[in-house]
Protein backbone atom coordinates (compact mmCIF):
# COMPACT_ATOMS: atom_id res chain seq x y z
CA UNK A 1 -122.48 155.34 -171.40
CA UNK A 2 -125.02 157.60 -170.45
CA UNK A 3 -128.84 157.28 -170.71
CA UNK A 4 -128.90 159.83 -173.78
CA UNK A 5 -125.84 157.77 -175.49
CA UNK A 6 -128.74 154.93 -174.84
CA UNK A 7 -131.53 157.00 -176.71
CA UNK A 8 -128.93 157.88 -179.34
CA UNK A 9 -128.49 154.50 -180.59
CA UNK A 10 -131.72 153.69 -180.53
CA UNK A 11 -132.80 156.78 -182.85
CA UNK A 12 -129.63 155.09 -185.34
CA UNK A 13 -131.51 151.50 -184.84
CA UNK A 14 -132.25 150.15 -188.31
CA UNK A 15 -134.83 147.87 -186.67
CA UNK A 16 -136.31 149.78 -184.47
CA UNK A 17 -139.58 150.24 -186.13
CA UNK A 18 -139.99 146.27 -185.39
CA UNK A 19 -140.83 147.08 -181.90
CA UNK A 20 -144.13 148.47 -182.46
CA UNK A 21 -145.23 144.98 -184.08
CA UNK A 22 -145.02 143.51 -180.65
CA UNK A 23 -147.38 143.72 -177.46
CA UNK A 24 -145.13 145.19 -175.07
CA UNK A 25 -146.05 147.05 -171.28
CA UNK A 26 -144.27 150.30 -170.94
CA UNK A 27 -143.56 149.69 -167.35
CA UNK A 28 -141.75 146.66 -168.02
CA UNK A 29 -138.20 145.52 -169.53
CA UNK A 30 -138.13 141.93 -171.05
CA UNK A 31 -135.17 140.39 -170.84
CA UNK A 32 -136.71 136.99 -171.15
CA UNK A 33 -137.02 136.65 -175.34
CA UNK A 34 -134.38 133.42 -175.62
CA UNK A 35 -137.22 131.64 -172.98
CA UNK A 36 -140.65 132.83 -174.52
CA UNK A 37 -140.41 135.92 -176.69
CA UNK A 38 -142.53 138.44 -176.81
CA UNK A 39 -146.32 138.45 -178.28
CA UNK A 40 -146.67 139.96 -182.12
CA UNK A 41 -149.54 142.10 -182.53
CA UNK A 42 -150.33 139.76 -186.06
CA UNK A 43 -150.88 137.03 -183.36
CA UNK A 44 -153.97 138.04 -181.70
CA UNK A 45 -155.44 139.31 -184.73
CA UNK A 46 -154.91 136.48 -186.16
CA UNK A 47 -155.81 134.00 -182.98
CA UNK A 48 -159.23 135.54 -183.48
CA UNK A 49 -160.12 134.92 -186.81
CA UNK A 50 -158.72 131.41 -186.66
CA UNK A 51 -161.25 130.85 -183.91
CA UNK A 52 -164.18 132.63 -184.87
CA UNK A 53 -164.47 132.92 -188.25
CA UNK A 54 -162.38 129.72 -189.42
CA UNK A 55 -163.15 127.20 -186.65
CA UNK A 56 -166.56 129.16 -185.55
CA UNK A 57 -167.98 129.61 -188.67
CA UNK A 58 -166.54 127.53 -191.95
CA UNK A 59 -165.74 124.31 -189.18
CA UNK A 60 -164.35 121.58 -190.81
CA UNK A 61 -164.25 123.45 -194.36
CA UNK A 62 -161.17 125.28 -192.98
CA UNK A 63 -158.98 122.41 -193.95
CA UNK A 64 -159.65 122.93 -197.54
CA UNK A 65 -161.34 126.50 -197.70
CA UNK A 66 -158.42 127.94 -195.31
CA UNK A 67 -155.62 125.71 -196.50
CA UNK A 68 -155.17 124.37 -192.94
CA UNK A 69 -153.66 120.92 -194.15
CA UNK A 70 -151.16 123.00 -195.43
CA UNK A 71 -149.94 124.68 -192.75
CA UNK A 72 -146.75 122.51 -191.72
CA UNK A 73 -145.88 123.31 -195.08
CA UNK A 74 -146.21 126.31 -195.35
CA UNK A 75 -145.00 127.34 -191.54
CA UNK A 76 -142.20 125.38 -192.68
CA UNK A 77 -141.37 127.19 -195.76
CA UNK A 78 -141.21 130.74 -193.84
CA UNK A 79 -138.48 129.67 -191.38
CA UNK A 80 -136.47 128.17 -193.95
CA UNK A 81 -134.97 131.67 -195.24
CA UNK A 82 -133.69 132.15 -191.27
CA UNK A 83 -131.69 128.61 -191.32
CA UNK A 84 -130.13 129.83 -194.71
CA UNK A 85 -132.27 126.03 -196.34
CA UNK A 86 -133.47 126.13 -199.26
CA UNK A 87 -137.36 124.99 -200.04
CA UNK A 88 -138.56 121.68 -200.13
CA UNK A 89 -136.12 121.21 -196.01
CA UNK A 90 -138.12 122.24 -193.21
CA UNK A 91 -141.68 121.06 -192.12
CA UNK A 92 -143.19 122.82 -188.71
CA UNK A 93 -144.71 119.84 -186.06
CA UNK A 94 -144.91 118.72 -182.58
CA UNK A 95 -142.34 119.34 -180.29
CA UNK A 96 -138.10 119.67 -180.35
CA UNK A 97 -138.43 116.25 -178.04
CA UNK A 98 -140.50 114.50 -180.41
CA UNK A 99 -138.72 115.87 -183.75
CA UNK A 100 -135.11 114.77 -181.94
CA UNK A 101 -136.71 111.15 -181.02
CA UNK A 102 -137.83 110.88 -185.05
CA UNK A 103 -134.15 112.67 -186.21
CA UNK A 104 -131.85 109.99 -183.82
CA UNK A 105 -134.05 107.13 -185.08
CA UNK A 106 -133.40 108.19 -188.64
CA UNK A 107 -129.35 108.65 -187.68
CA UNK A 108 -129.01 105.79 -185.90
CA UNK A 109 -130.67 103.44 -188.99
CA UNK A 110 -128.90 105.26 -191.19
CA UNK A 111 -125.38 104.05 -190.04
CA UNK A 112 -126.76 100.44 -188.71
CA UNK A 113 -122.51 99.53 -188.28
CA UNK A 114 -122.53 101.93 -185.63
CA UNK A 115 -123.80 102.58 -181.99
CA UNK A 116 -122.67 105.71 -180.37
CA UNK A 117 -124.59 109.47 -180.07
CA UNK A 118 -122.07 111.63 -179.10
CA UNK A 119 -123.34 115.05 -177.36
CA UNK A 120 -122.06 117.44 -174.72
CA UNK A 121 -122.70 116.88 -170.69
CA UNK A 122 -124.36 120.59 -170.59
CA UNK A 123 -126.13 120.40 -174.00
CA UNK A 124 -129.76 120.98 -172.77
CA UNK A 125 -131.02 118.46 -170.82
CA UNK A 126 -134.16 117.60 -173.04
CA UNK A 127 -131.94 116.56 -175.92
CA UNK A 128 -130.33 114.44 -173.25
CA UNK A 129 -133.23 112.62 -171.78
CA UNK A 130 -134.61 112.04 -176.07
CA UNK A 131 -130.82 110.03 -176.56
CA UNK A 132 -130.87 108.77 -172.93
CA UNK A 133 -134.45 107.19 -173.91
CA UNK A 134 -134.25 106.05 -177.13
CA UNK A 135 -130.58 104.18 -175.77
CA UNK A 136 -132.89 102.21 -173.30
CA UNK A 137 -135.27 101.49 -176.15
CA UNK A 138 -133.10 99.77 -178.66
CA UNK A 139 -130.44 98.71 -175.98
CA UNK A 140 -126.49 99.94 -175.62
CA UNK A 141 -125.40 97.18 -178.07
CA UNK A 142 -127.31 99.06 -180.97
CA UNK A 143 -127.08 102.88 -179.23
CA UNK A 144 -125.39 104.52 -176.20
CA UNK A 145 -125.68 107.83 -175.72
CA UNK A 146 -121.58 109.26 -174.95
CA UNK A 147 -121.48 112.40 -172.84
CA UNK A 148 -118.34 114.49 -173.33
CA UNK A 149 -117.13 118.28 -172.28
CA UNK A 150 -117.49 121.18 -174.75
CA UNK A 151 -113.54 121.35 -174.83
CA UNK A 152 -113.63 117.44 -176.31
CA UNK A 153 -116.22 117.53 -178.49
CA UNK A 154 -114.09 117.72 -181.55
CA UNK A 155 -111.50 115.00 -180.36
CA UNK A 156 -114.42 112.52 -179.41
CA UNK A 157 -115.95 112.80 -183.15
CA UNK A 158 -114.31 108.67 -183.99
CA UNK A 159 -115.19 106.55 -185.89
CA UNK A 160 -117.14 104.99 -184.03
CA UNK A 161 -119.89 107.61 -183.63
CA UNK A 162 -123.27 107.42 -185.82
CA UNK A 163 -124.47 111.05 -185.10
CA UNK A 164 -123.61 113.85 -183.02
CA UNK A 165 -126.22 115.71 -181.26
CA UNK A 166 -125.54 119.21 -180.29
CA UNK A 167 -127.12 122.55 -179.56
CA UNK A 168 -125.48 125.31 -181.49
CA UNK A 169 -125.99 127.66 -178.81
CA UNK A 170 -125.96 126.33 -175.35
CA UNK A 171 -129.14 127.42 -173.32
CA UNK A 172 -127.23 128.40 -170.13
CA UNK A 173 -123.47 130.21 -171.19
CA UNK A 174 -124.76 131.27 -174.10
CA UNK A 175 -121.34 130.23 -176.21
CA UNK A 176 -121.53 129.50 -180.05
CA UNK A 177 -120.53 126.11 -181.30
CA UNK A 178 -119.10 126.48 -184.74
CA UNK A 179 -121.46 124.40 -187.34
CA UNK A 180 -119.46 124.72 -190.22
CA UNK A 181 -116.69 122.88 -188.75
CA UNK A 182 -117.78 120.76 -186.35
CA UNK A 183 -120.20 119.29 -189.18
CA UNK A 184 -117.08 118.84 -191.47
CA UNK A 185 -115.53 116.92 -188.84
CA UNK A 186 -118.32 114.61 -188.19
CA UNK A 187 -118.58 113.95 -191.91
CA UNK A 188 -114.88 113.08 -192.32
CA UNK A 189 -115.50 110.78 -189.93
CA UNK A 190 -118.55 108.99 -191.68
CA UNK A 191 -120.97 110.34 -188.86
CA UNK A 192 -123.72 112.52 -188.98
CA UNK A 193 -124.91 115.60 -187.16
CA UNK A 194 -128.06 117.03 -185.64
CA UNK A 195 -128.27 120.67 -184.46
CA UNK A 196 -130.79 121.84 -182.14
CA UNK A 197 -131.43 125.92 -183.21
CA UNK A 198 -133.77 126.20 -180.13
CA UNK A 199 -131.43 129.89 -178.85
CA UNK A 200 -130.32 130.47 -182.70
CA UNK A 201 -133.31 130.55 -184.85
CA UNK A 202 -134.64 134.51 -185.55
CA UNK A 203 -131.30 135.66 -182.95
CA UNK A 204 -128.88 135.44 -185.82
CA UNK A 205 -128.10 134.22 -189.34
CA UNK A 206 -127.25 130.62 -189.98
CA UNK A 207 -126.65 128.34 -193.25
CA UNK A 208 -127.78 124.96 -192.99
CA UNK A 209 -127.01 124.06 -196.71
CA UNK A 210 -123.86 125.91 -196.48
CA UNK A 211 -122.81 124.54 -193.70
CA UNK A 212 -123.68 121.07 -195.06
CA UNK A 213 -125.96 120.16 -192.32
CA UNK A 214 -127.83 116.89 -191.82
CA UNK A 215 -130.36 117.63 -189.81
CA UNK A 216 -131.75 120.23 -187.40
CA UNK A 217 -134.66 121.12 -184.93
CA UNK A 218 -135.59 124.25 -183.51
CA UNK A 219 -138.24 125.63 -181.63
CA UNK A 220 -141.01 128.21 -182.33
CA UNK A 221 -141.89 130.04 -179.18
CA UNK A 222 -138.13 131.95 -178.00
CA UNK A 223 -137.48 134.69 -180.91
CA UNK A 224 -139.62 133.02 -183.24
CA UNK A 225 -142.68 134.54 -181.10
CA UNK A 226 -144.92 131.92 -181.80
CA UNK A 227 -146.25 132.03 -178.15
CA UNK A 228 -146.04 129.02 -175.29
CA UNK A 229 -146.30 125.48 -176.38
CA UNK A 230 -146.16 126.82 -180.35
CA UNK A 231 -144.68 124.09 -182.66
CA UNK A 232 -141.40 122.45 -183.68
CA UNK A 233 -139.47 122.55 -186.71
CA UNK A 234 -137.30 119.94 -188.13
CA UNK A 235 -134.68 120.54 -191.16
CA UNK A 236 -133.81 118.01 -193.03
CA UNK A 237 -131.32 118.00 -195.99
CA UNK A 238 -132.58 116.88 -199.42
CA UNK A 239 -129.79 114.45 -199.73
CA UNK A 240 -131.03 112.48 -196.93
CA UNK A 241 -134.80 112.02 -197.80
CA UNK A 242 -134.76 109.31 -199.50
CA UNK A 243 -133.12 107.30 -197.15
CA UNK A 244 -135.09 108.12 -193.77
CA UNK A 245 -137.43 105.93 -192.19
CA UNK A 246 -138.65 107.49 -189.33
CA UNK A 247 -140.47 106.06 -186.26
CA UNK A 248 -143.67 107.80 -185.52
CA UNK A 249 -145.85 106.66 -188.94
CA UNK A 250 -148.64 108.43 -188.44
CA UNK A 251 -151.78 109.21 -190.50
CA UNK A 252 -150.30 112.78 -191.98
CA UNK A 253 -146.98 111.35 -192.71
CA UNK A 254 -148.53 108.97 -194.81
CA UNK A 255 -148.50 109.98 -198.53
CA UNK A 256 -151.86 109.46 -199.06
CA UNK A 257 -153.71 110.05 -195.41
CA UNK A 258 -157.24 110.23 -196.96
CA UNK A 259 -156.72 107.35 -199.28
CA UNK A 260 -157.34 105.41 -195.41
CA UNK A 261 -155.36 102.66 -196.21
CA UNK A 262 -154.57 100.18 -193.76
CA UNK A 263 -151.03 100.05 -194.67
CA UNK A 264 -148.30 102.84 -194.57
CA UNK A 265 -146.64 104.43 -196.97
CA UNK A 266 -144.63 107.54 -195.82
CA UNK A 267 -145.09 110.72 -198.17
CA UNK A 268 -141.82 111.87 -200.07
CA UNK A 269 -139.74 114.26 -199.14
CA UNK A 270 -139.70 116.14 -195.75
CA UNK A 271 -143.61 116.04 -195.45
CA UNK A 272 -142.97 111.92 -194.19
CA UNK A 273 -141.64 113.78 -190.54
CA UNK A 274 -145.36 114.77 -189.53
CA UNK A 275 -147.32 112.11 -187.84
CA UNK A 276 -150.03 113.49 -185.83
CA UNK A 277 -153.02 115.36 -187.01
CA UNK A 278 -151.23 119.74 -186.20
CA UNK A 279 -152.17 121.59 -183.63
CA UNK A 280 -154.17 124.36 -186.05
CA UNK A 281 -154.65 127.24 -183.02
CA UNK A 282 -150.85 127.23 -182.21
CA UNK A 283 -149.33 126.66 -185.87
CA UNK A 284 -152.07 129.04 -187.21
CA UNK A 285 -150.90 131.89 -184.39
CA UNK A 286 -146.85 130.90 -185.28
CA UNK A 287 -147.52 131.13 -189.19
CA UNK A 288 -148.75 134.74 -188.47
CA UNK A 289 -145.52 135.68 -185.98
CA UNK A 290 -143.04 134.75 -188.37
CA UNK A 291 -144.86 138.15 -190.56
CA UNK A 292 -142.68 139.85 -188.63
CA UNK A 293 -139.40 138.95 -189.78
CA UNK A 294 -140.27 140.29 -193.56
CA UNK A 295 -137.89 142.35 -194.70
CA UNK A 296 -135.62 141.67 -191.77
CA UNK A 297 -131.99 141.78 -192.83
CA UNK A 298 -130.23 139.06 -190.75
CA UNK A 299 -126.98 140.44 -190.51
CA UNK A 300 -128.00 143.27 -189.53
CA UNK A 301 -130.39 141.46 -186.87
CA UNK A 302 -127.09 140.17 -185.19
CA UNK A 303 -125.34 143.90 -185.42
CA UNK A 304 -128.00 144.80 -183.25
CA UNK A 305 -128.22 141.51 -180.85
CA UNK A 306 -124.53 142.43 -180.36
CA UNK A 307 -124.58 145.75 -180.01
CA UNK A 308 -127.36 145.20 -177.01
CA UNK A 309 -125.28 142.15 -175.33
CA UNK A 310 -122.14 144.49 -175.74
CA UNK A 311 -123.89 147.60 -174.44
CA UNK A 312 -125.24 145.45 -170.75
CA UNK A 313 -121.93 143.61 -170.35
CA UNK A 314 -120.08 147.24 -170.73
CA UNK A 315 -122.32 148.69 -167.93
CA UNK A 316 -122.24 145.90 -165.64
CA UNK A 317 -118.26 146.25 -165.78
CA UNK A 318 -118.19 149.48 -165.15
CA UNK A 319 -120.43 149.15 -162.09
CA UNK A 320 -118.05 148.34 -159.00
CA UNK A 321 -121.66 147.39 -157.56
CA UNK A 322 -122.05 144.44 -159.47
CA UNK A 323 -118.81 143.08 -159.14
CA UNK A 324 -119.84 139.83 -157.51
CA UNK A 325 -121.71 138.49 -160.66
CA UNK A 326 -119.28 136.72 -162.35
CA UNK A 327 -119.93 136.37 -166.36
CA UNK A 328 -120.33 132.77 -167.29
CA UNK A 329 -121.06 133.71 -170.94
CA UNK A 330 -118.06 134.09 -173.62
CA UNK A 331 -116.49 137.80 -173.21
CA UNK A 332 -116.30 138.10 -176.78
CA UNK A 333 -119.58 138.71 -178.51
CA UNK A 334 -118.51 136.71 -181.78
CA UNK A 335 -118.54 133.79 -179.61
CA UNK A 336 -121.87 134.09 -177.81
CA UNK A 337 -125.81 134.08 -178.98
CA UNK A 338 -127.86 136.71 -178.23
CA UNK A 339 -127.78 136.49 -174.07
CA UNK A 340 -125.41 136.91 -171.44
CA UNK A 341 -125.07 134.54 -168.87
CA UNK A 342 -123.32 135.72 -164.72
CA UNK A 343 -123.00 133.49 -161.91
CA UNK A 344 -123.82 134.35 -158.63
CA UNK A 345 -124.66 131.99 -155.17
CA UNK A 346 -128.10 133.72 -154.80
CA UNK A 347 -129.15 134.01 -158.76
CA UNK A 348 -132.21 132.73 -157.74
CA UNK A 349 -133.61 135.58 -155.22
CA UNK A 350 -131.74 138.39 -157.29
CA UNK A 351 -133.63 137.43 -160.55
CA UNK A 352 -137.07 137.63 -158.63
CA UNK A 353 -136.30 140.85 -157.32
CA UNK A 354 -135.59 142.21 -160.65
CA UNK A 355 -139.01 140.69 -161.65
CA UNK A 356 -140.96 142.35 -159.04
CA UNK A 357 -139.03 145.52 -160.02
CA UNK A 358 -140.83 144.99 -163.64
CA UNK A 359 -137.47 143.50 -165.70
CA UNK A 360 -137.56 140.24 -166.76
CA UNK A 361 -134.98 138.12 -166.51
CA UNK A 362 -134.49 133.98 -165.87
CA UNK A 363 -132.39 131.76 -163.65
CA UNK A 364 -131.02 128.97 -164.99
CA UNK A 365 -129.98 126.27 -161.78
CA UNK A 366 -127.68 125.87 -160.00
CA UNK A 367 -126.58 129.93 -159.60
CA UNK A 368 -127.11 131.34 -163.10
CA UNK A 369 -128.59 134.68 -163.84
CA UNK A 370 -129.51 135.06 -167.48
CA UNK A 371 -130.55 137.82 -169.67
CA UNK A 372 -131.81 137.86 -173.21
CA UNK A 373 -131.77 140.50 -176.03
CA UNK A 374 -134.82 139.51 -178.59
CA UNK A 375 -133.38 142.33 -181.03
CA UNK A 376 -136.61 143.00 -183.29
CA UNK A 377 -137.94 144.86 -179.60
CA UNK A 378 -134.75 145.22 -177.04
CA UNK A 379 -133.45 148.96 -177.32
CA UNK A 380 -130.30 150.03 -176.13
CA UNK A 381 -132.80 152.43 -173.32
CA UNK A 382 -134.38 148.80 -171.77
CA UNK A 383 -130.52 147.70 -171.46
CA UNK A 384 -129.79 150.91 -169.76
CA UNK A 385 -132.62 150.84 -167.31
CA UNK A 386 -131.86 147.25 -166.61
CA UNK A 387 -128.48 147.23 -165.31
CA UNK A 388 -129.80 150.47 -163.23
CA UNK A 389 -132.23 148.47 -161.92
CA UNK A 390 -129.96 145.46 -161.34
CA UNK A 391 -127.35 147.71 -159.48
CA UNK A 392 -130.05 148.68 -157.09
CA UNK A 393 -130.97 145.02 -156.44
CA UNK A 394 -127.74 143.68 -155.44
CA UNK A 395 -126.11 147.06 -154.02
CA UNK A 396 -129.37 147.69 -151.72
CA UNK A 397 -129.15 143.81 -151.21
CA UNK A 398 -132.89 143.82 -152.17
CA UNK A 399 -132.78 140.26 -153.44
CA UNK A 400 -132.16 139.42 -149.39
CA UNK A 401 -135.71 139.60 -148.58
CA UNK A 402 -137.87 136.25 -147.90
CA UNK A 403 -140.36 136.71 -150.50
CA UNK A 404 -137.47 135.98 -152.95
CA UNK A 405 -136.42 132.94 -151.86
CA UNK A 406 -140.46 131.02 -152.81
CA UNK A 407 -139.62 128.79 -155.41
CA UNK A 408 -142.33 128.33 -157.52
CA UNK A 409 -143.00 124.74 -160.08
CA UNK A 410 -141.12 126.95 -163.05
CA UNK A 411 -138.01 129.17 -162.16
């Protein structure tokens, strides 16, 4: 593959003319779109008027006169069409810890005969700490969080299990769980499953009511391009919203919240997940990313996630150079998200020399080296450049120097 073959596909990229949506530096490759993704232009735009026409000017007429009260709702309703859920499922608040917290609470009340969470011992460790927390909260006789491998997932789905808690794709390999089945096999067995979408949502097309899903949570700052610290989602099936009661009843979740009574009544439907007052700045700036993705065909998003991830793994093969990375990810790209995932002893110091060299990667600890492809703004030319510039690092041994080696509080 040549740099022209590079520029070639690009001119054939169906999406291409997403890219200029985005604020994006010329001298610099981002690799780093499944972490934080990449800043629409909408978002500033709209940033500003939020702050000083809405909040500067109109005050505390906004909620009414600019329908902020409404904005879970309606933040809510946009990323429903990229989880395949139909209206009336999805509600944007707080944050993928807090939404999991409410979503186990719900599971675990909902099947009162039974005690265990099942999840996977490298699902992200977040989702962890929520089951490992609420556990100590109710106490192991009424919920124990079981830790399994990825290879025994399936087999450890008893009886016995209330809810299943899994990440569809997993944050460091990159590998696909399959939701259709994995939820079918939960349900045979009377349990119920929660997907986090945190490396799925706006990478590639899923079907929550398809799929038969009971709940999900996602996040809104990796290719949703909300921005840092933008707000949760949760999805929850209309089959089930009648009979959750969950945990944190606060003042918005109540069905009346300016009726100020002094006892609670949660709102109907999948409004009764918010509890705290929103976070207008951040869901305002998220409502206006998500403009983006009109008109975005979703299968054809993933043709070109693949075609990136296919593109960098190809090249880093071929280079004899690179040959100590070793990929972690799944080799074929039905099986993966969109990153790639290699292993090497001194990940670390090689991903902050590709930094300083203007492409931006992540390391994931202990040794991994990890490399996104947001496809509405990856082209096939940053993939090209990249693995130049990556050859360079490790063949030169670049990465060797001191400077690399500062760990800073976030890696």
């Amino acid at each position: 593959m040549s740099e022209s073959q590079a520029i070639e596909l690009d001119r054939e990229d169906i999406l291409a003319h997403k890219r200029h949506e985005f604020k994006l530096d010329s001298e610099v490759i981002y690799l780093d779109g499944n972490s934080l993704g990449a800043m629409p232009l909408v978002c500033a735009q709209r940033a500003r008027e939020v702050i000083e026409s809405q909040w500067g000017i109109d005050l505390i007429s906004s909620w009414n006169k600019h329908h902020w009260i409404d904005l879970p709702t309606q933040v809510g309703e946009k990323i429903a069409p990229l989880l395949g859920a139909a209206p009336g499922q999805v509600i944007c608040c707080d944050s993928i810890s807090v939404n999991l917290f409410k979503l186990l609470s719900c599971a675990i009340s909902m099947r009162p005969d039974r005690r265990i969470i099942l999840s996977q011992k490298d699902n992200f460790p977040a989702d962890l700490y929520i089951g490992q927390g609420l556990s100590e909260l109710l106490g192991t006789d009424k919920c124990e969080l079981q830790l399994v491998s990825e290879s025994e997932v399936q087999n450890s789905i008893t009886d016995e299990v209330a809810v299943v808690v899994l990440t569809h794709v997993n944050y460091k390999s990159g590998k696909l769980h399959d939701i259709q089945n994995i939820s079918r096999l939960a349900h045979e067995q009377g349990a119920l499953v929660i997907w986090d979408l945190a490396h799925s949502t706006g990478a590639l097309p899923l079907e929550m009511d398809k799929c038969n899903v009971d709940f999900a949570v996602g996040c809104g700052y990796k290719y949703l391009n909300g921005g840092p610290g933008s707000p949760a989602f949760i999805y929850a099936a209309t089959r089930h919203q009648h009979a959750i009661k969950q945990p944190l009843s606060g003042w918005m979740g109540h069905s009346q919240p300016f009726a100020f009574a002094n006892q609670y009544e949660p709102a109907s439907g999948v409004q009764q997940f918010l509890s705290g007052t929103p976070g207008i700045l951040s869901m305002s700036v998220l409502d206006a990313a998500l403009e983006v993705y009109k008109g975005v065909d979703l299968i054809q998003l993933r043709e070109k996630s693949l075609s990136l991830g296919e593109l960098f793994l190809k090249l880093v093969n071929d280079k004899k150079e690179l040959s100590s990375l070793k990929l972690v990810s799944p080799e074929a790209c039905t099986e993966r998200g969109s990153q790639l995932a290699f292993s090497h002893p001194q990940a670390f110091e090689i991903s902050q020399a590709l930094i300083d060299q203007g492409v931006i990667v992540d390391f994931r600890s202990p040794d991994i080296l990890r490399f996104g492809f947001a496809p509405l703004y990856v082209r096939h030319l940053d993939v090209f450049k990249a693995v130049e510039v990556l050859v360079e690092v490790v063949s030169d041994q670049i990465y060797l120097q001191e400077i690399y080696g500062n760990r800073q509080k976030v890696t």
